[in-house]
Protein backbone atom coordinates (compact mmCIF):
# COMPACT_ATOMS: atom_id res chain seq x y z
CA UNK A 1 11.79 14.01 9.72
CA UNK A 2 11.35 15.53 6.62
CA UNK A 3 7.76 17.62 5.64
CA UNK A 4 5.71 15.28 3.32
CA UNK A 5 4.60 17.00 -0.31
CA UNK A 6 1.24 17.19 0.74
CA UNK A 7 1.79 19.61 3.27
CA UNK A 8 4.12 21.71 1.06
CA UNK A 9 3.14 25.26 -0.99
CA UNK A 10 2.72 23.52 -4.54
CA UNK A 11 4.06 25.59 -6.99
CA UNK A 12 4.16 25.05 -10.77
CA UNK A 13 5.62 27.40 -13.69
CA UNK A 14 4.01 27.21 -17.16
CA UNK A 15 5.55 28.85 -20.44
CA UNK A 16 6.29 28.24 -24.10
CA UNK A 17 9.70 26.32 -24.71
CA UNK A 18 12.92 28.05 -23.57
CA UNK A 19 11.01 30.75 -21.80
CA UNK A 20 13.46 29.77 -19.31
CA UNK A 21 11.16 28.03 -16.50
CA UNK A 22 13.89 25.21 -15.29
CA UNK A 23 16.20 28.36 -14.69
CA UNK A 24 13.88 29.91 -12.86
CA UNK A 25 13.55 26.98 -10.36
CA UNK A 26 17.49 26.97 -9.80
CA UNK A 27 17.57 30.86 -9.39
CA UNK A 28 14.85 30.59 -6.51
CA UNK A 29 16.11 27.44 -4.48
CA UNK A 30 19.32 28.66 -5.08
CA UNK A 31 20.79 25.40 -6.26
CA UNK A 32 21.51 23.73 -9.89
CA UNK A 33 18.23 21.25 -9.81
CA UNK A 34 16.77 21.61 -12.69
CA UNK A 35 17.88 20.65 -16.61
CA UNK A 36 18.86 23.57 -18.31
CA UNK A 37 19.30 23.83 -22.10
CA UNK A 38 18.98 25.89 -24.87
CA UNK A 39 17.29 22.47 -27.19
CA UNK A 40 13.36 23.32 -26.78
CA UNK A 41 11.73 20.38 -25.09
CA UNK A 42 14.56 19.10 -22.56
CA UNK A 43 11.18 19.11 -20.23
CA UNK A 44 8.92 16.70 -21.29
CA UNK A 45 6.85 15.34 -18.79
CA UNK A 46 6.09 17.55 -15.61
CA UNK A 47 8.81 17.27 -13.03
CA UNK A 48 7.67 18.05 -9.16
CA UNK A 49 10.27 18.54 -6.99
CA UNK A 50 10.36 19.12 -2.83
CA UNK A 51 12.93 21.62 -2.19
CA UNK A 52 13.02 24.15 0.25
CA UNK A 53 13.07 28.04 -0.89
CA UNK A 54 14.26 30.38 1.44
CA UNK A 55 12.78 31.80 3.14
CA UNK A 56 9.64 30.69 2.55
CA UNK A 57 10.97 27.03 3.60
CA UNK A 58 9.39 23.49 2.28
CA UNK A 59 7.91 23.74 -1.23
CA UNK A 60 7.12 21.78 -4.20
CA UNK A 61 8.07 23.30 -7.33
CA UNK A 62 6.16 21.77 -10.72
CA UNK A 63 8.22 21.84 -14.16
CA UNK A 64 5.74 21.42 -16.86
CA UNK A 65 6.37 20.99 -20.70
CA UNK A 66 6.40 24.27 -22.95
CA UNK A 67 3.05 25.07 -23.61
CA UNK A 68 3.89 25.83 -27.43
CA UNK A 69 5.07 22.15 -27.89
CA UNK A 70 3.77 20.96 -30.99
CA UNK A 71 2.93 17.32 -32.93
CA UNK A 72 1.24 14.80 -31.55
CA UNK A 73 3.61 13.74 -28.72
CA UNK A 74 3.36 17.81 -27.72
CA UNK A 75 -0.27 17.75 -27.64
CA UNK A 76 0.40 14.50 -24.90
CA UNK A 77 2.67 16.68 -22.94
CA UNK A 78 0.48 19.66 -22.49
CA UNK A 79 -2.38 17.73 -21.84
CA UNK A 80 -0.55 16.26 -18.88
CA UNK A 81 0.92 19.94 -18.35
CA UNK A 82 -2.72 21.20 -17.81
CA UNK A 83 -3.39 18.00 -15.49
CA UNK A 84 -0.76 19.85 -13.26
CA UNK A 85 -3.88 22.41 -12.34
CA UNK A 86 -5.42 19.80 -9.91
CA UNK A 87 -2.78 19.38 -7.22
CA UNK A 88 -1.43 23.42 -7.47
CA UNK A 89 -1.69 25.92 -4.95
CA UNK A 90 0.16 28.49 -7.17
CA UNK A 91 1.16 29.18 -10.71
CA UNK A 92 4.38 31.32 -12.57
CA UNK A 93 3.54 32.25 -15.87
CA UNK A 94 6.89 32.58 -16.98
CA UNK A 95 6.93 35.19 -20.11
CA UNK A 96 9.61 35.14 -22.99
CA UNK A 97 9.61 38.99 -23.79
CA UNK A 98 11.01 37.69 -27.81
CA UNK A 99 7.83 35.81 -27.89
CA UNK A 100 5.22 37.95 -25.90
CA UNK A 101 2.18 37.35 -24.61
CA UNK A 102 -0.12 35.54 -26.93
CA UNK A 103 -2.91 32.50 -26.75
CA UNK A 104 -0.74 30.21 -25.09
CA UNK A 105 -0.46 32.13 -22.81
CA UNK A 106 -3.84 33.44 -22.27
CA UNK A 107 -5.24 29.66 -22.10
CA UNK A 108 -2.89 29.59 -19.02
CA UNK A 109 -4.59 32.34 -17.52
CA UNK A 110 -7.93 30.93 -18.53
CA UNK A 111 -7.32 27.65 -16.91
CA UNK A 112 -6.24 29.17 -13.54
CA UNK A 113 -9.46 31.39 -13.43
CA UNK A 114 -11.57 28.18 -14.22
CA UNK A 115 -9.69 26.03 -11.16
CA UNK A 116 -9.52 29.50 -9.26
CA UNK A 117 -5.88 29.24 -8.47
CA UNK A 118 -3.55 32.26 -7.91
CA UNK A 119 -1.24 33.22 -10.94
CA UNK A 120 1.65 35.37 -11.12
CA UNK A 121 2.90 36.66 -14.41
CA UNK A 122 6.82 36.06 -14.26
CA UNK A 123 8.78 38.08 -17.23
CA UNK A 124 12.23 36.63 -18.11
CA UNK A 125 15.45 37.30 -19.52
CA UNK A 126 15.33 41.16 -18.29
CA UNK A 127 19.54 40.88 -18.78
CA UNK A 128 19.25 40.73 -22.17
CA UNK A 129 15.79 42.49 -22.91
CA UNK A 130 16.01 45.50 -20.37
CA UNK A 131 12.38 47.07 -22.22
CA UNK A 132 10.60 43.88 -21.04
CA UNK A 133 10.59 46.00 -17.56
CA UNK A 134 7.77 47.98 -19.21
CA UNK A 135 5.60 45.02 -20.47
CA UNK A 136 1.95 45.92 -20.30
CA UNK A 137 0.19 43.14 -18.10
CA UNK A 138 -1.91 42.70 -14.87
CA UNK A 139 -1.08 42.79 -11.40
CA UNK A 140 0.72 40.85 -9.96
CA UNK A 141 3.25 40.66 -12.33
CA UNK A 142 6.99 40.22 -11.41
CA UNK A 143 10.10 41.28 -13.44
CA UNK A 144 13.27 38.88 -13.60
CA UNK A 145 16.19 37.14 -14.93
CA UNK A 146 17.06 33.84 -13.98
CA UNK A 147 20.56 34.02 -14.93
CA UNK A 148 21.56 37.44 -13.01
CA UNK A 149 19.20 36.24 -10.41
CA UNK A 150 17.97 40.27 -10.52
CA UNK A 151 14.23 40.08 -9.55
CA UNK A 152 14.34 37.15 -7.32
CA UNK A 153 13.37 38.35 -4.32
CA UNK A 154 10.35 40.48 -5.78
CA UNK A 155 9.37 36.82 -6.79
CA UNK A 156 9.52 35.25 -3.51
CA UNK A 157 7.56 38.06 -1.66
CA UNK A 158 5.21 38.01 -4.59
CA UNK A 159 4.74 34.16 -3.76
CA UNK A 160 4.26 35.04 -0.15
CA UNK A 161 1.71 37.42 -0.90
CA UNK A 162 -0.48 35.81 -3.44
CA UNK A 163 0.08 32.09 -2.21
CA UNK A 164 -3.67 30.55 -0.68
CA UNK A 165 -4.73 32.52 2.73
CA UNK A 166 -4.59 29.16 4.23
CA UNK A 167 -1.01 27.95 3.04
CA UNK A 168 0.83 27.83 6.44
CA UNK A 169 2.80 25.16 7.81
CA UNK A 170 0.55 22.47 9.10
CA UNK A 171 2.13 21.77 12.21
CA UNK A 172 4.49 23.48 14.62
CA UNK A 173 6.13 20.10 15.82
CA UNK A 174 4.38 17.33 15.15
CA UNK A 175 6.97 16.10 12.24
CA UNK A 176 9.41 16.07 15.12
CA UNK A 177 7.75 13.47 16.92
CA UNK A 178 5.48 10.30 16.64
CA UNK A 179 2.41 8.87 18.74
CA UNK A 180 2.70 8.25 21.72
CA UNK A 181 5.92 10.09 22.56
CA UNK A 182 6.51 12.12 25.54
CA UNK A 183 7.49 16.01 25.41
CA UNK A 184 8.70 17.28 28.23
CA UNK A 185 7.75 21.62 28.65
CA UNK A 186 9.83 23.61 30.68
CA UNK A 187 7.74 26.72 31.72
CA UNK A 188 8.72 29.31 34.11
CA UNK A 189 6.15 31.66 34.96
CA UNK A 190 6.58 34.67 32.65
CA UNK A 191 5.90 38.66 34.35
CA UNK A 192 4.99 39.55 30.82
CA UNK A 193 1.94 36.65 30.69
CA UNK A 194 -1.53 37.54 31.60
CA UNK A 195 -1.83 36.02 35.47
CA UNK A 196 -3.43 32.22 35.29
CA UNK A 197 -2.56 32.21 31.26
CA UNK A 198 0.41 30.86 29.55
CA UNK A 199 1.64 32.78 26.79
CA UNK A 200 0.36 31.91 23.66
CA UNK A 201 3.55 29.98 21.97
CA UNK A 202 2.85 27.55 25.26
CA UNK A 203 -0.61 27.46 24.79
CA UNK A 204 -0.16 26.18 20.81
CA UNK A 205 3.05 23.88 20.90
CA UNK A 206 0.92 22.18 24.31
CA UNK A 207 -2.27 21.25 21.86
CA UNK A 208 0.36 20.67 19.25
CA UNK A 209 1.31 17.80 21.18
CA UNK A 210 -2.02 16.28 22.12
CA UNK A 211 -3.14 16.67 18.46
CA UNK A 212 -0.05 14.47 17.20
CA UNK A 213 -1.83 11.75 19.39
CA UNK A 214 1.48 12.37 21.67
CA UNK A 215 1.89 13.04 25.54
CA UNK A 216 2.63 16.71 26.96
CA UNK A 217 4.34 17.06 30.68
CA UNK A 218 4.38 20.30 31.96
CA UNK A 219 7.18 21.60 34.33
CA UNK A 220 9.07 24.50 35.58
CA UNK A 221 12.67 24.98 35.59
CA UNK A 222 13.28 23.61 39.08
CA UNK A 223 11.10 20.51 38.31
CA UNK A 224 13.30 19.20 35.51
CA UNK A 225 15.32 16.85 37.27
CA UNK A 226 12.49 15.33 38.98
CA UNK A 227 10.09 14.82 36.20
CA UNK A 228 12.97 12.72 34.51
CA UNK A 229 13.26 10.34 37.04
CA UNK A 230 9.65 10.32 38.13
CA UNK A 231 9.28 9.24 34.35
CA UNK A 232 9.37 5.27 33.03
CA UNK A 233 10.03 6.25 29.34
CA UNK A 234 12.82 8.74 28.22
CA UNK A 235 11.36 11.95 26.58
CA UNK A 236 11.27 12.36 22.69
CA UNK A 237 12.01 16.00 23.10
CA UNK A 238 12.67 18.62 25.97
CA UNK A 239 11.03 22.24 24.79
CA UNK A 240 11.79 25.06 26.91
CA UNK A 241 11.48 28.92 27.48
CA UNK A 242 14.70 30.68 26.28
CA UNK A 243 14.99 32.59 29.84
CA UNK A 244 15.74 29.31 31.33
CA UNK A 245 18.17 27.92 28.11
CA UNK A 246 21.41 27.25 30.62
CA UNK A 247 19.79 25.12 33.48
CA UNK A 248 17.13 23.24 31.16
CA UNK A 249 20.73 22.47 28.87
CA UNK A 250 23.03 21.38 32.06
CA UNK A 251 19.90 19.27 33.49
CA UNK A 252 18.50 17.38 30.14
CA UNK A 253 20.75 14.00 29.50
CA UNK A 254 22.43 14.52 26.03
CA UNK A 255 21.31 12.01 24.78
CA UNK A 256 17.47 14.03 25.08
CA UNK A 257 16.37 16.33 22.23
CA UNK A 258 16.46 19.96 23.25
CA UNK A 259 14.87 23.18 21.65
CA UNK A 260 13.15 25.76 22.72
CA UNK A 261 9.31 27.59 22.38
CA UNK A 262 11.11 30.15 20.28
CA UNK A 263 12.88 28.10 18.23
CA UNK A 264 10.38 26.42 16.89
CA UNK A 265 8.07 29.51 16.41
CA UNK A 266 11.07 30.58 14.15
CA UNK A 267 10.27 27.44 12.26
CA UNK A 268 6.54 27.56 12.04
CA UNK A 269 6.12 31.16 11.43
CA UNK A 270 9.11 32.23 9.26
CA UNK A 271 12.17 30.43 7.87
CA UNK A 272 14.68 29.35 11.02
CA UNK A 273 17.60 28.22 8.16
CA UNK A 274 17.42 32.12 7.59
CA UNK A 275 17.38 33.37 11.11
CA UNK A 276 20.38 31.05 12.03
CA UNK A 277 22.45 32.37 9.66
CA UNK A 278 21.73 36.14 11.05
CA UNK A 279 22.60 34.60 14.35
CA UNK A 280 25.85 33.88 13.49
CA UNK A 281 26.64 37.85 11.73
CA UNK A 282 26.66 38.39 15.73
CA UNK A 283 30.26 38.00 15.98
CA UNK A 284 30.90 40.68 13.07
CA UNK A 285 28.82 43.46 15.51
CA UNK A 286 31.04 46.37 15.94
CA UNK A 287 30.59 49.37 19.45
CA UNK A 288 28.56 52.24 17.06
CA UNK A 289 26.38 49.78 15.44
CA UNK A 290 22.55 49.87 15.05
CA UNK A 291 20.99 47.21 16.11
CA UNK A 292 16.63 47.49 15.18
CA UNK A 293 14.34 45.31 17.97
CA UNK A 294 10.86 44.45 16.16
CA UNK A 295 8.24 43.46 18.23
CA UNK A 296 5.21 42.08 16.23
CA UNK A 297 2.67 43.21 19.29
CA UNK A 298 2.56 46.41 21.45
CA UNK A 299 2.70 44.74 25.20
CA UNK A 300 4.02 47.00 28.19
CA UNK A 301 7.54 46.24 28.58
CA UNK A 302 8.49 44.79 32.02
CA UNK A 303 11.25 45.66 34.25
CA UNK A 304 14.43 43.92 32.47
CA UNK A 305 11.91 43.12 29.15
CA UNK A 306 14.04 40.67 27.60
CA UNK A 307 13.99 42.40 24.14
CA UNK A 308 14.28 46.31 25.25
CA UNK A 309 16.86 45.17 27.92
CA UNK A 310 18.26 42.06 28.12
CA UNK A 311 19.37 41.50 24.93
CA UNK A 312 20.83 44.71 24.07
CA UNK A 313 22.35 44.63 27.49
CA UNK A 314 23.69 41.15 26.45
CA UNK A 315 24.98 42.46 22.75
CA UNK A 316 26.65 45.26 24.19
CA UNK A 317 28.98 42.75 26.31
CA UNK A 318 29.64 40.48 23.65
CA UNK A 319 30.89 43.59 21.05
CA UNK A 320 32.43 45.35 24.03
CA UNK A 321 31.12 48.83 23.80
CA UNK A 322 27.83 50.41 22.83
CA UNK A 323 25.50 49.92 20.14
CA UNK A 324 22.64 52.18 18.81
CA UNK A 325 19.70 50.43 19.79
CA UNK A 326 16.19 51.20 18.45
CA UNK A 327 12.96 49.27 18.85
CA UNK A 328 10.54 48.71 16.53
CA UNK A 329 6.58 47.69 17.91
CA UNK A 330 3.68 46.25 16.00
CA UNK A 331 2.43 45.11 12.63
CA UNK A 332 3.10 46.48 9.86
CA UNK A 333 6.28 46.40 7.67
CA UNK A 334 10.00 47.18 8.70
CA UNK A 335 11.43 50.59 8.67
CA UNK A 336 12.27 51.68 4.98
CA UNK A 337 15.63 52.76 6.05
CA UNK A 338 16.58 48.85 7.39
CA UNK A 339 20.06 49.40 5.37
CA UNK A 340 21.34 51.52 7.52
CA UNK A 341 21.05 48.58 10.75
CA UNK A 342 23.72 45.57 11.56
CA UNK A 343 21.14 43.53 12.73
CA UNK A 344 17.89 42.49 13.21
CA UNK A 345 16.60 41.40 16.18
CA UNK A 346 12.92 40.10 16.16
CA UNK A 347 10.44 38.99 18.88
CA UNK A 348 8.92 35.02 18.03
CA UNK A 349 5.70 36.46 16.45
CA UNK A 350 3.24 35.09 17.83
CA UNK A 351 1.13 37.97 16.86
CA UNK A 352 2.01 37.23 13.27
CA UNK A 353 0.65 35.24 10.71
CA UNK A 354 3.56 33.49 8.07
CA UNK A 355 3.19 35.99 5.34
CA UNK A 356 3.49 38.75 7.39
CA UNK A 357 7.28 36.74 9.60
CA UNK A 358 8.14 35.51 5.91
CA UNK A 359 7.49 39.69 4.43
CA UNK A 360 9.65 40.92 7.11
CA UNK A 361 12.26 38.36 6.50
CA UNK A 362 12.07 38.83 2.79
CA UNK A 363 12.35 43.09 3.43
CA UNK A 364 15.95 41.94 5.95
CA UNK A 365 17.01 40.08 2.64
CA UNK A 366 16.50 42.82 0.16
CA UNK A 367 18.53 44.98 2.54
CA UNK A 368 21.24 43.26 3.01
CA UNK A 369 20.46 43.39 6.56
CA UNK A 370 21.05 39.45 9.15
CA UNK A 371 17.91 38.59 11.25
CA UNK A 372 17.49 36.54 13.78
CA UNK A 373 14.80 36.09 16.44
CA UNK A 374 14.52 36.29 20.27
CA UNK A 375 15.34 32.26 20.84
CA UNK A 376 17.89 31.74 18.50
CA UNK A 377 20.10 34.50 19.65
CA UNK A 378 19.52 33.80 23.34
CA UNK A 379 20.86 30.19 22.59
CA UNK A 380 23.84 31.85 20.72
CA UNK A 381 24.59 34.15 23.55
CA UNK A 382 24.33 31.37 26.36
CA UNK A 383 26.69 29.46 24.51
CA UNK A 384 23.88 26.67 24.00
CA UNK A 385 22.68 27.19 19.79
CA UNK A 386 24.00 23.83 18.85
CA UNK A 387 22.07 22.10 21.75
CA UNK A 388 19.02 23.99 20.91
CA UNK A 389 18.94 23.09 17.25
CA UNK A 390 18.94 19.00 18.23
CA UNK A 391 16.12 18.20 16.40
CA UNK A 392 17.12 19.99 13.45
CA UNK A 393 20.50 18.06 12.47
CA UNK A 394 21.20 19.89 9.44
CA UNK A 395 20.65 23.52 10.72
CA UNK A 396 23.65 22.11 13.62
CA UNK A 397 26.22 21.02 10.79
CA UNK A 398 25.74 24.53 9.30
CA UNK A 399 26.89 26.24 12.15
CA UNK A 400 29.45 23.44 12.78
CA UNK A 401 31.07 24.52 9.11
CA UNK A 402 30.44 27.93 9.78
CA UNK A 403 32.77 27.92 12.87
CA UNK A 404 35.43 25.67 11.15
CA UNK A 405 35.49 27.92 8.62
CA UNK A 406 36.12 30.56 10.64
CA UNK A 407 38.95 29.05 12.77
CA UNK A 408 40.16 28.14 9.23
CA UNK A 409 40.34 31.31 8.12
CA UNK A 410 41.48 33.33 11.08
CA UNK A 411 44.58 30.58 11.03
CA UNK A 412 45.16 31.49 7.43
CA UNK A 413 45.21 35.03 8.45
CA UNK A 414 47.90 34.27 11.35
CA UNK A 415 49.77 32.59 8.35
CA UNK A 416 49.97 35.22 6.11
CA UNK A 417 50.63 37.76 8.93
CA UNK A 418 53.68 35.58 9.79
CA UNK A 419 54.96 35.05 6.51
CA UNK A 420 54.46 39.27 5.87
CA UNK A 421 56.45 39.73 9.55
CA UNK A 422 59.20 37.35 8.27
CA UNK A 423 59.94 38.79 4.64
């Protein structure tokens, strides 16, 4: 299912006429969505489009008129640009450094302080105007250009931080299932939980499920197989603990959604399109590599802890040699020095909030650096990730190309090694 607009981050960019606000949009999602052209007014009337910006995931993004439009039909246009205010959770004031900042601008500002709604100034065209970088204005103010796409990660963690203290994703699976459905959880009991508690994931995705009006069935590993023939209606959705990934997979039909607790804590606190793709740098590991564990909380590690032990123990096998491991416990922000790591591995943070995942995330970005979180590499490494991404169809056809691609390419490689061998 897809997330409806009202429970999207609503987003909408003001500025004057080619201040470059439809570029903007397609530098941030990535994608050409919006009209682009040099004739002022190609946006008339605004434009609200649900698109997903990673990785800060499911958004709405608001193209509005330039706010210098003039005549009669331009005084119609910004008047429905300024109607725009009323459904907006956050506002770019894109800035034309030519033009600077003047009263159409400042009646922008004036109308977010009236509906109190954050605003981030947004300066353009840096490429071509490298002195805009020293443009006097208030914080927070964000330097860019949408055509070398320099500045566009400053913009998304400026979004993150300065986005409503609320804005979080509404749900953690209830657009993955309807009323009256049954979800089957598979829950082992954990060393590292408090004795008589379930850990807190548990705990959230089990009220998740009872406040989507649907029915939650609690098992352990060894009870699978019985709950699904004690049962009269097939499950909508199997949701297990990662430690248990291979015999929760080999006993759920396949014809049975299957994810995990992790999995969709990747989801619901950060971006899991994001962490998937780390997953799959995995393979480009080499013996030598660093390799940083985060941990958002500070718990006492437990014989064979599955992120100070297991996991490196399992990386190590699958690159064949050693790799510098280091571990990294708390809140707080990444090491500064994340460029000099392979990988990312990070703990389901359930001891985060979603601008503190989505910061982290955004700090792996700027560094160049894949991350991926406890769940999604465990169902790499087990040989299970497609299985575990069921309900999310399009994250499995990404990994599906990204594996052709690679056979593809180490077959061209073959090729060209054969054709060197031959000549």
């Amino acid at each position: 299912m897809s997330v409806p607009k009202s429970q999207r981050l609503h987003i909408a960019l003001f500025g004057r006429t080619n201040a470059g606000k439809s570029s903007l949009i397609n530098a941030l999602t990535g994608q050409s969505l919006a009209i682009v052209s040099d004739i002022p007014g190609t946006t008339t009337d605004p434009v609200a489009k649900a698109m997903e910006i990673l990785p800060l995931g499911p958004v709405v993004v608001i193209d509005t008129a330039g706010i210098d439009d003039t005549g009669k039909l331009g005084e119609l246009r910004k008047k429905k640009s300024y109607e725009v205010f009323e459904k907006t959770d956050l506002v770019l004031l894109v800035i034309d450094p030519e033009r600077g900042f003047g009263e159409f601008e400042k009646e922008i500002v004036r109308k977010a302080e009236e509906t109190k709604t954050p605003l981030i100034y947004v300066v353009n065209k840096i490429d071509i105007n490298p002195e805009a970088k020293h443009y006097d204005l208030p914080e927070p103010k964000v330097f860019v250009s949408a055509l070398t796409k320099e500045g566009i990660d400053e913009l998304k963690q400026a979004i993150v931080n300065h986005a409503p203290k609320d804005w979080t994703l509404p749900t953690v699976l209830g657009d993955l299932i309807n009323p009256g459905d049954v979800v089957l959880c598979v829950i082992p009991v954990d060393k590292a939980a408090p004795k008589g508690r379930l850990i807190l994931p548990q705990q959230i995705v089990i009220r998740d499920i009872i406040d989507n009006e649907a029915m939650a069935m609690v098992v352990k590993e060894r009870e699978l197989l019985h709950a699904f023939s004690f049962l009269n209606k097939k499950p909508s959705l199997v949701v297990t603990d990662a430690s248990v990934y291979n015999k929760v997979a080999a006993d759920t039909p396949a014809d049975i959604r299957l994810t995990s607790f992790s999995i969709l804590f990747a989801r619901y606190k950060g971006d899991l399109q994001t962490l998937v793709e780390g997953v799959l740098a995995v393979k480009n590991l080499k013996p030598g590599d660093k390799v940083l564990i985060a941990e958002a909380c500070t718990h006492h590690p437990v014989e064979d802890d599955i992120g100070r032990v297991k996991i490196p123990r399992w990386l190590k096998a699958q690159v064949g040699g050693e790799l510098e491991v280091e571990v990294k416990a708390g809140g707080g922000p990444l090491p500064d020095n994340l460029n000099e790591y392979s990988l990312i591995v990070h703990c389901g943070a359930c001891m985060l909030n979603r601008k503190e995942m989505l910061s982290r995330i955004l700090q792996a970005r700027r560094a160049g650096v894949p991350i991926v979180n406890y769940g999604v590499i465990m169902a790499y490494i087990h040989g299970v990730l497609h299985r575990a991404l069921s309900p999310f169809p399009h994250l499995q056809a990404m990994v599906d190309k990204t594996r052709k691609d690679a056979k593809e390419e180490v077959e061209i490689l073959k090729q060209i090694k054969n054709r060197t061998v031959n000549e």
